[in-house]
C-alpha atoms as a PDB file:
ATOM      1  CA  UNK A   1      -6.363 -69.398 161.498  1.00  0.00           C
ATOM      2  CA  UNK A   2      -5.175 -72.709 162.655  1.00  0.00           C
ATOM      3  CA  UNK A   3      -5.686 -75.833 160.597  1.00  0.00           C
ATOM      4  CA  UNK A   4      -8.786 -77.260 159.895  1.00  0.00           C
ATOM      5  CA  UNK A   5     -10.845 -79.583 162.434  1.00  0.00           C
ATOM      6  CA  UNK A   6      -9.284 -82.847 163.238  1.00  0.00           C
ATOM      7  CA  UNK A   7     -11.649 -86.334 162.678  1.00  0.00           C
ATOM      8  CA  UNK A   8     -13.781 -86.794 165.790  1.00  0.00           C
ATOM      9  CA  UNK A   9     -12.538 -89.269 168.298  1.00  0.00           C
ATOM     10  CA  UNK A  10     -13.766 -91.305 170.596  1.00  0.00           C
ATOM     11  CA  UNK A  11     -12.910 -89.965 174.425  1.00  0.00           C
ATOM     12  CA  UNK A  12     -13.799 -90.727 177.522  1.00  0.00           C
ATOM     13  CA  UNK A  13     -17.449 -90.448 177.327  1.00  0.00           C
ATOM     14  CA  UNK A  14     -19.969 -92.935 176.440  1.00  0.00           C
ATOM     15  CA  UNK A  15     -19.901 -92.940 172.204  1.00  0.00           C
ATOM     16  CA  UNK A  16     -20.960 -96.069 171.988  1.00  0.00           C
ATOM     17  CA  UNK A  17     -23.874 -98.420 173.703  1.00  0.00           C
ATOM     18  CA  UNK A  18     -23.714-101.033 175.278  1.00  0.00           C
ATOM     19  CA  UNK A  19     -26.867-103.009 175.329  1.00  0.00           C
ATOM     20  CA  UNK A  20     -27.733-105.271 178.458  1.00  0.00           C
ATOM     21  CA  UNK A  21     -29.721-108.416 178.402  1.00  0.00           C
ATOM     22  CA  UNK A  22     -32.888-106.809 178.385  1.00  0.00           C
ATOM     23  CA  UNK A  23     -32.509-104.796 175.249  1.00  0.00           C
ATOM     24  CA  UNK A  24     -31.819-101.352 176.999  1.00  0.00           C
ATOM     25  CA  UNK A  25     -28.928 -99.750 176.487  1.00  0.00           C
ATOM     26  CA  UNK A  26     -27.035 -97.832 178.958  1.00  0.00           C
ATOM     27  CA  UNK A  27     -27.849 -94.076 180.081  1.00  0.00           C
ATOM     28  CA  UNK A  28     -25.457 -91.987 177.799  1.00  0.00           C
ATOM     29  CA  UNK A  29     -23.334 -89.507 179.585  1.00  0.00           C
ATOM     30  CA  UNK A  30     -24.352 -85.997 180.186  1.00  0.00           C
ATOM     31  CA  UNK A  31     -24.177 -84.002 176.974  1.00  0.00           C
ATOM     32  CA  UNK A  32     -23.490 -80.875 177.821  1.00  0.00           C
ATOM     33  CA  UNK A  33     -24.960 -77.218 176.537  1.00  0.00           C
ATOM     34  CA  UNK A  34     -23.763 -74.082 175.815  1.00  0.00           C
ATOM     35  CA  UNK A  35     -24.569 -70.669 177.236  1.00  0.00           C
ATOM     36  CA  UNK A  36     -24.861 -68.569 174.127  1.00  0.00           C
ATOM     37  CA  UNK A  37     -21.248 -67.628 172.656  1.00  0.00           C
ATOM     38  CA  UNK A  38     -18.120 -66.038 172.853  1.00  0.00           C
ATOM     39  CA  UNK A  39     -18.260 -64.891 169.390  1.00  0.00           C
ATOM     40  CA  UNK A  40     -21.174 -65.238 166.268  1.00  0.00           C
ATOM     41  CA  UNK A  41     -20.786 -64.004 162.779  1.00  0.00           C
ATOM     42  CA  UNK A  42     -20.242 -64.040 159.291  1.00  0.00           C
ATOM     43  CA  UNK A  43     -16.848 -64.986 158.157  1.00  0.00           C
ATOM     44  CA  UNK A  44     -16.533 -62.503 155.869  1.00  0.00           C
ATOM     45  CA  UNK A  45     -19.198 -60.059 154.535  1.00  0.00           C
ATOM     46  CA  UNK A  46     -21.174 -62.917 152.571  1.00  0.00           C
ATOM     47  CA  UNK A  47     -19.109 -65.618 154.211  1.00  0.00           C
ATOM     48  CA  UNK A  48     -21.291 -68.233 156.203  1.00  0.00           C
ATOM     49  CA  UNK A  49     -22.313 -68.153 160.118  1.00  0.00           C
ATOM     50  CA  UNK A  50     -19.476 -68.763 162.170  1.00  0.00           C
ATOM     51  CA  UNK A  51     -18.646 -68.876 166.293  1.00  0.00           C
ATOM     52  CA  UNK A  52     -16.879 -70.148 169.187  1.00  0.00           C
ATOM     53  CA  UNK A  53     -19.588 -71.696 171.510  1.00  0.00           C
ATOM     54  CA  UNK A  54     -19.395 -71.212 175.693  1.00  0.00           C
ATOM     55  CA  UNK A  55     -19.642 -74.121 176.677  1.00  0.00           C
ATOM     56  CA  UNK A  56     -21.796 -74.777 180.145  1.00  0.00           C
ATOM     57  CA  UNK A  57     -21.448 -77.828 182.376  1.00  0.00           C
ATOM     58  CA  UNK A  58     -24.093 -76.584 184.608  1.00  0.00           C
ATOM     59  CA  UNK A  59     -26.884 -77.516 181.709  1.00  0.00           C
ATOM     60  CA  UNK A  60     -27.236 -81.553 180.145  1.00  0.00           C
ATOM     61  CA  UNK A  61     -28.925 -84.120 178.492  1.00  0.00           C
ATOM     62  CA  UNK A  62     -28.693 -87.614 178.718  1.00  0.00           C
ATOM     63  CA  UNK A  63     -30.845 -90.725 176.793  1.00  0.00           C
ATOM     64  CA  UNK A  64     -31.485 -93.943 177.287  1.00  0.00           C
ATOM     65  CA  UNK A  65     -33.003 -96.252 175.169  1.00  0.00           C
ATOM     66  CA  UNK A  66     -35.227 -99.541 175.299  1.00  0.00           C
ATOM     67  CA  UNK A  67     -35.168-101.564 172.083  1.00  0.00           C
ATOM     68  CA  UNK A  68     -39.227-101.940 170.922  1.00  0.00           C
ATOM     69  CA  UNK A  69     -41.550-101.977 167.647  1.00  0.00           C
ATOM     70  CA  UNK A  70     -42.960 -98.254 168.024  1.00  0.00           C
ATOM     71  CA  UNK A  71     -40.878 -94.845 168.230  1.00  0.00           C
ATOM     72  CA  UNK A  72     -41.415 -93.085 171.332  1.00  0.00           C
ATOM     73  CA  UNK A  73     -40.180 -90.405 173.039  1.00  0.00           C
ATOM     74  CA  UNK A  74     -40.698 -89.398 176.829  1.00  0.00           C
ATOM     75  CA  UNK A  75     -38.957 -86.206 178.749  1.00  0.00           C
ATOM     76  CA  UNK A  76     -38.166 -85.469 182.378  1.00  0.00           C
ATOM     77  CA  UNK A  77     -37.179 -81.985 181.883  1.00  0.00           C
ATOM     78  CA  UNK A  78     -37.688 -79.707 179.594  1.00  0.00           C
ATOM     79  CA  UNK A  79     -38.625 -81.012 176.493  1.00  0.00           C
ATOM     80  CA  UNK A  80     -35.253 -80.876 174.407  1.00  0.00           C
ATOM     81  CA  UNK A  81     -36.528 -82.236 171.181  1.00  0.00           C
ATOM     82  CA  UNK A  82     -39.489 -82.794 169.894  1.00  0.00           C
ATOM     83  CA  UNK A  83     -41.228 -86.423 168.290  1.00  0.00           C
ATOM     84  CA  UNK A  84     -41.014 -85.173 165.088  1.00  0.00           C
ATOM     85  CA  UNK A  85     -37.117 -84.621 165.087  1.00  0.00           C
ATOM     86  CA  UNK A  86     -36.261 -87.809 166.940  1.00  0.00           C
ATOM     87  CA  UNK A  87     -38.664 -89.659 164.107  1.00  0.00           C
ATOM     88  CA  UNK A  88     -36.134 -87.642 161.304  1.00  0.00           C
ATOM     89  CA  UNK A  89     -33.335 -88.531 162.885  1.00  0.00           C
ATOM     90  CA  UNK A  90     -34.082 -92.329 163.171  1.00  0.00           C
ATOM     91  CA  UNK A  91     -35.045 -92.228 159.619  1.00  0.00           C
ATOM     92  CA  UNK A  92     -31.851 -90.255 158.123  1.00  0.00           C
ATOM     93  CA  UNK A  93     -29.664 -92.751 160.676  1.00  0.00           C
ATOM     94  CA  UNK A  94     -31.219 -96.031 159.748  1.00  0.00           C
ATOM     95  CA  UNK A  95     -31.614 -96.638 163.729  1.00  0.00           C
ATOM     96  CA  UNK A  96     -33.483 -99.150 165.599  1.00  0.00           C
ATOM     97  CA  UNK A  97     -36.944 -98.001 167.060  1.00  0.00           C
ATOM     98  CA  UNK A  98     -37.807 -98.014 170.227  1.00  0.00           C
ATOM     99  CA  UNK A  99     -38.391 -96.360 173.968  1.00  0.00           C
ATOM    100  CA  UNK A 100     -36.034 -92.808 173.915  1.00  0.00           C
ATOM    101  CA  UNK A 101     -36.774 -91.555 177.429  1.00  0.00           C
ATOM    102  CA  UNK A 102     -34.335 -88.019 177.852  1.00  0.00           C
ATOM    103  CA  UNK A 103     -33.871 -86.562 181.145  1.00  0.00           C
ATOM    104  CA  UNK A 104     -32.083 -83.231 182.039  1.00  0.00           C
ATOM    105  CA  UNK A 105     -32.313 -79.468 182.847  1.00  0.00           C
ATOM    106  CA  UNK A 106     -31.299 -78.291 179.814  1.00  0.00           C
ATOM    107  CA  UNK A 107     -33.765 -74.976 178.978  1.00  0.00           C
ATOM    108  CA  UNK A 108     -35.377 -74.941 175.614  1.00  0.00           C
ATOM    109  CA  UNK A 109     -34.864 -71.807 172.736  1.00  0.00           C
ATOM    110  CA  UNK A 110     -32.402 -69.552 174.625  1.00  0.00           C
ATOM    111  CA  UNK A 111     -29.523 -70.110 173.310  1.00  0.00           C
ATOM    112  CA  UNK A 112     -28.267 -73.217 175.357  1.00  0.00           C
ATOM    113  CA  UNK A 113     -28.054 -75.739 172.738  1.00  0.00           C
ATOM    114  CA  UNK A 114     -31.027 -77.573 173.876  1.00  0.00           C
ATOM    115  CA  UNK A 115     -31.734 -79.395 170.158  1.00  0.00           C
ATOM    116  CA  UNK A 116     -28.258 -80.374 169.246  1.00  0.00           C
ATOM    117  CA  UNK A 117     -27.697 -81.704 172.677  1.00  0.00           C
ATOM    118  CA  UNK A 118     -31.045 -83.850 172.656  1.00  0.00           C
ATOM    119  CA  UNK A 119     -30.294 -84.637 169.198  1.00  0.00           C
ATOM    120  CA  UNK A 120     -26.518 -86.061 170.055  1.00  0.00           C
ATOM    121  CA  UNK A 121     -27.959 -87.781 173.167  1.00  0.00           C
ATOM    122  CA  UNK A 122     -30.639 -89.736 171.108  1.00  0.00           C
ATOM    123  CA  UNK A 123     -28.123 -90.660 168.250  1.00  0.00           C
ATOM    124  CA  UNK A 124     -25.427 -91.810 171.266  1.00  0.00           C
ATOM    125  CA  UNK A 125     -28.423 -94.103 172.681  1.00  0.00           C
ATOM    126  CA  UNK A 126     -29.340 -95.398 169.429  1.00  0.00           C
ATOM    127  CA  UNK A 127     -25.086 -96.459 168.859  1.00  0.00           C
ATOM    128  CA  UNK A 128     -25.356 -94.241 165.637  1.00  0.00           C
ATOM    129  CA  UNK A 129     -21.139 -93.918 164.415  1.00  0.00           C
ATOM    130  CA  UNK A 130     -19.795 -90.592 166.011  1.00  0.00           C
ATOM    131  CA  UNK A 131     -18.413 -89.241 162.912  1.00  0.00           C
ATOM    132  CA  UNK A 132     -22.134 -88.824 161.537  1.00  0.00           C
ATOM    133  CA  UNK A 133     -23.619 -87.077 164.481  1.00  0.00           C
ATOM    134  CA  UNK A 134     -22.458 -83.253 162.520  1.00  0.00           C
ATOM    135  CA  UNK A 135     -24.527 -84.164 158.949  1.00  0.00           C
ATOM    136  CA  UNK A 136     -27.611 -85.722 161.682  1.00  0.00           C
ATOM    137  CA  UNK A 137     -27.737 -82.655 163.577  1.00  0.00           C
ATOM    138  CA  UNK A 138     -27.662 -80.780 159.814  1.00  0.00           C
ATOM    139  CA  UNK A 139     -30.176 -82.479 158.700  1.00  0.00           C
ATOM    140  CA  UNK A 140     -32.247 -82.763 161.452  1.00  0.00           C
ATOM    141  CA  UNK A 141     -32.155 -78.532 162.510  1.00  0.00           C
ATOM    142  CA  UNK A 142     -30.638 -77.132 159.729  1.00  0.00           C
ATOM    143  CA  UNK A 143     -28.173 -75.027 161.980  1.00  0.00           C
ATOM    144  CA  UNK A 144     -26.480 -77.077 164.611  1.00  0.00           C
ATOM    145  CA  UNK A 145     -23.946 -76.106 167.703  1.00  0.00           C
ATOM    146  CA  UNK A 146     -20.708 -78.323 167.712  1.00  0.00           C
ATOM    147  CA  UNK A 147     -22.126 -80.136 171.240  1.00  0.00           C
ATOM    148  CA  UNK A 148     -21.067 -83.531 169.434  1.00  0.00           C
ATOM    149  CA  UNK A 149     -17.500 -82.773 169.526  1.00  0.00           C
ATOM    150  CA  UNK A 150     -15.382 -83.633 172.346  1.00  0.00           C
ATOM    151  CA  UNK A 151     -13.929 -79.700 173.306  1.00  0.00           C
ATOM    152  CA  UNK A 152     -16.992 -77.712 171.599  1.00  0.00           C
ATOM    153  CA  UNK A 153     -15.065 -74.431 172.350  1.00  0.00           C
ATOM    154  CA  UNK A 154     -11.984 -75.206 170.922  1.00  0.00           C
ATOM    155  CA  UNK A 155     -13.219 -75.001 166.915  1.00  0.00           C
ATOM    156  CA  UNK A 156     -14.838 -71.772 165.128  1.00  0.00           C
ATOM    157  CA  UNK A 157     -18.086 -73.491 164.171  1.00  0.00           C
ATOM    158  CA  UNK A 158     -20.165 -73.243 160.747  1.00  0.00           C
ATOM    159  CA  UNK A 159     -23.297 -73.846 162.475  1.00  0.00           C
ATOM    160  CA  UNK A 160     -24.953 -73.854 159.011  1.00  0.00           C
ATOM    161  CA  UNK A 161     -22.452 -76.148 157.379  1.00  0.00           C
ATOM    162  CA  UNK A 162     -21.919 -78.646 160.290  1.00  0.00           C
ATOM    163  CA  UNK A 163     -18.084 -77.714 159.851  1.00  0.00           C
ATOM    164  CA  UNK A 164     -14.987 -76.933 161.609  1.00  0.00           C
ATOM    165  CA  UNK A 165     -13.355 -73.688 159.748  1.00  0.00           C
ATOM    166  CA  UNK A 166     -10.314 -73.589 162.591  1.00  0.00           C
ATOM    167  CA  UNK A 167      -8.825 -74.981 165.019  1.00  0.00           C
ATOM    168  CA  UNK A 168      -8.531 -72.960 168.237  1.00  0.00           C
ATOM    169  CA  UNK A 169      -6.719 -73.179 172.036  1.00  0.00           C
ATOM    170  CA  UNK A 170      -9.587 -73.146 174.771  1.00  0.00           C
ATOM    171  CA  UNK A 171     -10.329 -69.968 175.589  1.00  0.00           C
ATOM    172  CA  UNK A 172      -9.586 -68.698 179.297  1.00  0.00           C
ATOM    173  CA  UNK A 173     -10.630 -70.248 182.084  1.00  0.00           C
ATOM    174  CA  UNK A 174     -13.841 -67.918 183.630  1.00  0.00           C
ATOM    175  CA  UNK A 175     -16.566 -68.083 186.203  1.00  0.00           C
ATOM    176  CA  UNK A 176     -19.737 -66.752 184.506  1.00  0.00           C
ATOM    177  CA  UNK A 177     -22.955 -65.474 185.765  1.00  0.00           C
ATOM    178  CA  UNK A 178     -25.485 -66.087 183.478  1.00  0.00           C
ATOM    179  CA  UNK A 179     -29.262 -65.132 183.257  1.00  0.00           C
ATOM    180  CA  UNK A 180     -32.216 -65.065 180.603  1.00  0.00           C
ATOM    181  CA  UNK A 181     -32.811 -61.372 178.890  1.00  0.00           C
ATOM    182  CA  UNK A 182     -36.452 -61.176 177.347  1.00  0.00           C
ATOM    183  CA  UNK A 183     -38.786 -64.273 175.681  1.00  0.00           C
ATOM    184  CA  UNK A 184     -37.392 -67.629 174.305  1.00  0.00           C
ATOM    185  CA  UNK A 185     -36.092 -67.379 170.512  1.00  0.00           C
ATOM    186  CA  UNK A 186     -35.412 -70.502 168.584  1.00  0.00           C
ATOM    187  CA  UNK A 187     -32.911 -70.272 166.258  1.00  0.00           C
ATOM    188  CA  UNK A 188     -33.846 -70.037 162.118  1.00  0.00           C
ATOM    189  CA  UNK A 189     -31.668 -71.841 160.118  1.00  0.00           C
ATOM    190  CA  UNK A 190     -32.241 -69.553 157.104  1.00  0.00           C
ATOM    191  CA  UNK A 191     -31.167 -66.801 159.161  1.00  0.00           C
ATOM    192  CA  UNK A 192     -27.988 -65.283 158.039  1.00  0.00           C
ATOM    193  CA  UNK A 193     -28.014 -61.694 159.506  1.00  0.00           C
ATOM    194  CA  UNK A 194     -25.580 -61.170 161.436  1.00  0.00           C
ATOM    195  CA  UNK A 195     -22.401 -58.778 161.585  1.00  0.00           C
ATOM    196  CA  UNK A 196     -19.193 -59.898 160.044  1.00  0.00           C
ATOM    197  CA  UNK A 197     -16.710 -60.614 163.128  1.00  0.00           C
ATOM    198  CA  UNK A 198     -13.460 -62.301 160.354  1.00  0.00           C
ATOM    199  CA  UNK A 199     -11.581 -59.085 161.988  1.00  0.00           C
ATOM    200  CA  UNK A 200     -12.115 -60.377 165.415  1.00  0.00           C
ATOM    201  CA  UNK A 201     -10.887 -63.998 165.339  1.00  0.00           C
ATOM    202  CA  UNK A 202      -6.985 -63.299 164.737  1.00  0.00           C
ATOM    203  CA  UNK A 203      -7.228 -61.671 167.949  1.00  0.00           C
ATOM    204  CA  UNK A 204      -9.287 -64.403 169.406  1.00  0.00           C
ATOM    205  CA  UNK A 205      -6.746 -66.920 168.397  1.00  0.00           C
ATOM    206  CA  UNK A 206      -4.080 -64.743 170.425  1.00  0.00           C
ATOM    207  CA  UNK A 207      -5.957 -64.622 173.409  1.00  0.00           C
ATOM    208  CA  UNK A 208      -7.083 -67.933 173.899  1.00  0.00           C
ATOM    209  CA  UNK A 209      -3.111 -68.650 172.560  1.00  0.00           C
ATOM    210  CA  UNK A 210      -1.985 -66.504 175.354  1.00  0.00           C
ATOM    211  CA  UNK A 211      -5.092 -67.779 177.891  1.00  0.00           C
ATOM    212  CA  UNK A 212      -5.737 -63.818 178.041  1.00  0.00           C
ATOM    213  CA  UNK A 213      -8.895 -63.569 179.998  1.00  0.00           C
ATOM    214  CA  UNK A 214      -9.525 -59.899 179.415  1.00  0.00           C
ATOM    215  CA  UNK A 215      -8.929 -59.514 176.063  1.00  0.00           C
ATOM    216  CA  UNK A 216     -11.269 -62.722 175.493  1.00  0.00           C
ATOM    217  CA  UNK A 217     -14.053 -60.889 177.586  1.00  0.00           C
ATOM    218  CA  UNK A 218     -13.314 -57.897 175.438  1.00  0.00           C
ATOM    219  CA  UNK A 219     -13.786 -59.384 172.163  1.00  0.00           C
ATOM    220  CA  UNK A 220     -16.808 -61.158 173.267  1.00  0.00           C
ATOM    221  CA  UNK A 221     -18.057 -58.179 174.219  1.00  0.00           C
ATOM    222  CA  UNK A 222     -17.405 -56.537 171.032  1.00  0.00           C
ATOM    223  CA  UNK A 223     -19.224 -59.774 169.006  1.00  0.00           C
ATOM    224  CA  UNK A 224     -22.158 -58.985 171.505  1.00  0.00           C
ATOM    225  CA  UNK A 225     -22.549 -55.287 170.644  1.00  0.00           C
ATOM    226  CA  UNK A 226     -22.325 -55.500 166.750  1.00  0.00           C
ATOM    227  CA  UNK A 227     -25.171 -58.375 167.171  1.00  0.00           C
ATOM    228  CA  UNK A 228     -27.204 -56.274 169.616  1.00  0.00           C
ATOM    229  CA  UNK A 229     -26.511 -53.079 167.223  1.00  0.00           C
ATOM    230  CA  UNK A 230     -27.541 -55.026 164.365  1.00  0.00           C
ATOM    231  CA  UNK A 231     -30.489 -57.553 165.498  1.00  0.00           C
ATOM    232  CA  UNK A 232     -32.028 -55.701 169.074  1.00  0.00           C
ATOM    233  CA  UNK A 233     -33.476 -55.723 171.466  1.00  0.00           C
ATOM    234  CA  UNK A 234     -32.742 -52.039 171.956  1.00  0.00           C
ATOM    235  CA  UNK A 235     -33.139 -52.066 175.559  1.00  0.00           C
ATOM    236  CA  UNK A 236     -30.750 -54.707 175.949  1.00  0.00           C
ATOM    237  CA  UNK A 237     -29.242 -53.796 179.623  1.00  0.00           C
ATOM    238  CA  UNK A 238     -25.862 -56.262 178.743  1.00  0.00           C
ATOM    239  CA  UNK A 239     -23.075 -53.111 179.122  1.00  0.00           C
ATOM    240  CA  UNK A 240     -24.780 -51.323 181.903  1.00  0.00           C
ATOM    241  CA  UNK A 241     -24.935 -54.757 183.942  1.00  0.00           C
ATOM    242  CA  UNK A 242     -21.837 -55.820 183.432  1.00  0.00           C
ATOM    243  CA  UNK A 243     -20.228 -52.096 184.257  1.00  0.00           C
ATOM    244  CA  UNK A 244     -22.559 -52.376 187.794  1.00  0.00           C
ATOM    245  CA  UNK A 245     -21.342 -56.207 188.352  1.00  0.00           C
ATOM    246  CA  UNK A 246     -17.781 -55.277 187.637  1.00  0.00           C
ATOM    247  CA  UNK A 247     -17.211 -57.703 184.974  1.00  0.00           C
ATOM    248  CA  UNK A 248     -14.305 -58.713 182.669  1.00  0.00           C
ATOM    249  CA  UNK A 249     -17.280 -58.539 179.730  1.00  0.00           C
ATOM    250  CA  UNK A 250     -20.521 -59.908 178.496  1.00  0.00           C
ATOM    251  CA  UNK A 251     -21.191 -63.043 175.900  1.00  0.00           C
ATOM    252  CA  UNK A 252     -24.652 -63.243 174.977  1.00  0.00           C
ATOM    253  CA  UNK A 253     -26.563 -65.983 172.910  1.00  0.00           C
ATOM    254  CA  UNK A 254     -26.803 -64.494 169.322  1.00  0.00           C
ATOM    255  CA  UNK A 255     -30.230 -65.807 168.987  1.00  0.00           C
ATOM    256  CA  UNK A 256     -31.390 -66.547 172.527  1.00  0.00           C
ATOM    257  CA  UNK A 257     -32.174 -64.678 175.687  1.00  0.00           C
ATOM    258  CA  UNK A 258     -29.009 -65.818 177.345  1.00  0.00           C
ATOM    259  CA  UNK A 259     -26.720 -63.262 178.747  1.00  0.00           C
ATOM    260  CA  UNK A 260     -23.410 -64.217 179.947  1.00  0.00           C
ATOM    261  CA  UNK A 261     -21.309 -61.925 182.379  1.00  0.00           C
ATOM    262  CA  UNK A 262     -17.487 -62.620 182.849  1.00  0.00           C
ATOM    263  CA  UNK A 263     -14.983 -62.896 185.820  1.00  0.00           C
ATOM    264  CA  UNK A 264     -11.490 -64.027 186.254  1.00  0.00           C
ATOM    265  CA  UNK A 265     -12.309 -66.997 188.624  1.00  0.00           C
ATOM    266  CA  UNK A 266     -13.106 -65.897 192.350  1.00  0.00           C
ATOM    267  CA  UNK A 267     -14.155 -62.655 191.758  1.00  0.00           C
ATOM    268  CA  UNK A 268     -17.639 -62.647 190.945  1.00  0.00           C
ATOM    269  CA  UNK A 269     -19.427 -60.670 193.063  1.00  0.00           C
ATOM    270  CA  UNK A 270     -21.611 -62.054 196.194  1.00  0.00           C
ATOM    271  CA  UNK A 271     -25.116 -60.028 195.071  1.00  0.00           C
ATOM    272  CA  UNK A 272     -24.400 -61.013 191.420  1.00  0.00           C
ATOM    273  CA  UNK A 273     -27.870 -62.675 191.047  1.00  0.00           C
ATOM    274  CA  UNK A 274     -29.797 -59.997 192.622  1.00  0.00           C
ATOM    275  CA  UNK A 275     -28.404 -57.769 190.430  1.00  0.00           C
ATOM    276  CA  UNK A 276     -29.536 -59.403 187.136  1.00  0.00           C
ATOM    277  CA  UNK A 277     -33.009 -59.610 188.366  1.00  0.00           C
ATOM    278  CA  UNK A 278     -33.012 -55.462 189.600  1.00  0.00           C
ATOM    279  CA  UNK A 279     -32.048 -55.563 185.773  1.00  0.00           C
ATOM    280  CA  UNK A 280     -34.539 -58.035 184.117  1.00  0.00           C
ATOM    281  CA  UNK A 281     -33.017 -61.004 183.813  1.00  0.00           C
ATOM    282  CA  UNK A 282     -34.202 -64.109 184.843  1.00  0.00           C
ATOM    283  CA  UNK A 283     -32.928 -67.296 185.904  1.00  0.00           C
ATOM    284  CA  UNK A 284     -29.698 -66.253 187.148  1.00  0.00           C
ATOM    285  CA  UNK A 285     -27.262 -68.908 187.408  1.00  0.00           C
ATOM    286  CA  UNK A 286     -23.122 -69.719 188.283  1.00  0.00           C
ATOM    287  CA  UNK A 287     -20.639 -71.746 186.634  1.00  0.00           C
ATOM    288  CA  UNK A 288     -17.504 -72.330 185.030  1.00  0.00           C
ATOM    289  CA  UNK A 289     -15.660 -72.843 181.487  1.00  0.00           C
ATOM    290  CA  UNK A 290     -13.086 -72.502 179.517  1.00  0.00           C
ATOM    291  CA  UNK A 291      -9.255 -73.808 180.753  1.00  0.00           C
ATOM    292  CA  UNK A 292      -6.814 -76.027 179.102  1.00  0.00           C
ATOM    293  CA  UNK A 293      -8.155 -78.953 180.932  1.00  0.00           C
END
């Protein structure tokens, strides 16, 4: 495994804010979800939860915030976070109060990243320091995706330790088709059971080393089976689907409802979305990730 995660940097995204004369700060950027994983697991029989997020520019979050006496919080979208996190999250960051008004179409327990991203959006708004947004997120969810950092799918992510355990290249670039598999599940942070997948990420390294699309899909495909073997549902239709649709492999959120089908780019089917809802899933949805860009 490559060396461990470099220091967060600032890129070219809005880290900071940048208060006007009125005392509200400007809209953060878009912070972007994820669309379940490419791979979830234990590092190691009793080692802790580990995996290489998918990320999803189709999905976002952004915040803005008006300086004030009183904590609020008002949503146009679905509601990412809740009043009582934003209120922790305040409190653990020392933060001003205020207005926190989050917009976006980011979909809530499915295994898009819908807390972390509110949560980073919030803490941007507020001008908490970047390199505390990991031990917020902690502290705030107790298991947190690695939306705060600026290539999310370039690390294998501790989501229960807030920490980098590898470096990684970007893994190939893909066109997904995604959909929704079954009721919303929000993730337990004292939830440990998954399958061990330490075997898998050697070969994960080579592939995204070697920008190997279908061995990628392959191994995410394998991650997706031990999870589904392990945790249900039973009837989960993931194989079948993506043997009908033609597809490199499936990803699917490890706790979530998000299924994730994969194509080398251009050759996802035209009837794709029909086809997820003759099999269940809802939702369905096009985009694209992964690349060296």
């Amino acid at each position: 495994m490559a060396s461990p995660i470099p220091c967060l940097r600032t890129k070219a995204i809005i880290l900071q804010t940048i208060f006007d004369t009125s005392g509200a700060s400007a809209e953060t950027a878009p912070v972007f979800g994820h669309f379940g994983e490419w791979l979830q697991g234990r590092l190691g029989p009793a080692g802790p939860v580990v995996l290489v997020t998918m990320v999803c520019p189709a999905h976002g979050v952004q915040a803005r915030f008006t300086r004030g006496s009183n904590l609020t919080l008002v949503h146009d979208g679905p509601a990412a976070i809740n009043w009582e996190q934003l209120e922790r999250l305040i409190d653990i960051a020392g933060a001003e109060k205020g207005r926190f008004a989050l917009s976006g179409n980011l979909p809530v327990a499915v295994g898009a990243g819908a807390s972390t991203a509110g949560l980073v959006a919030v803490a941007r708004a507020a001008g908490v320091a970047e390199d505390r947004l990991p031990s917020l997120c902690l502290a705030v969810e107790g298991a947190t995706d690695p939306l705060m950092l600026p290539h999310p799918d370039r690390v294998v992510w501790a989501s229960r330790l807030a920490q980098g355990k590898g470096v990684i290249a970007a893994p190939p670039r893909a066109d997904i088709i995604g959909g929704y598999f079954g009721a919303p599940i929000r993730t337990d942070a004292a939830d440990d059971g998954f399958a061990d997948i330490s075997d898998l990420l050697p070969a994960w390294e080579n592939a995204t080393a070697q920008q190997d699309l279908q061995q990628a899909a392959r191994l995410a495909s394998v991650s997706a089976d031990r999870t589904t073997a392990l945790r249900g549902p039973r009837n989960d239709p993931s194989a079948a689907l993506a043997q009908r649709l033609g597809a490199l492999g499936y990803a699917r959120a490890h706790t979530g409802s998000a299924r994730a089908f994969i194509f080398a780019p251009g050759s996802a089917p035209d009837d794709a979305e029909q086809v997820l809802s003759d099999y269940g899933l809802t939702g369905a949805m096009r985009f694209k990730t992964g690349g060296m860009a």
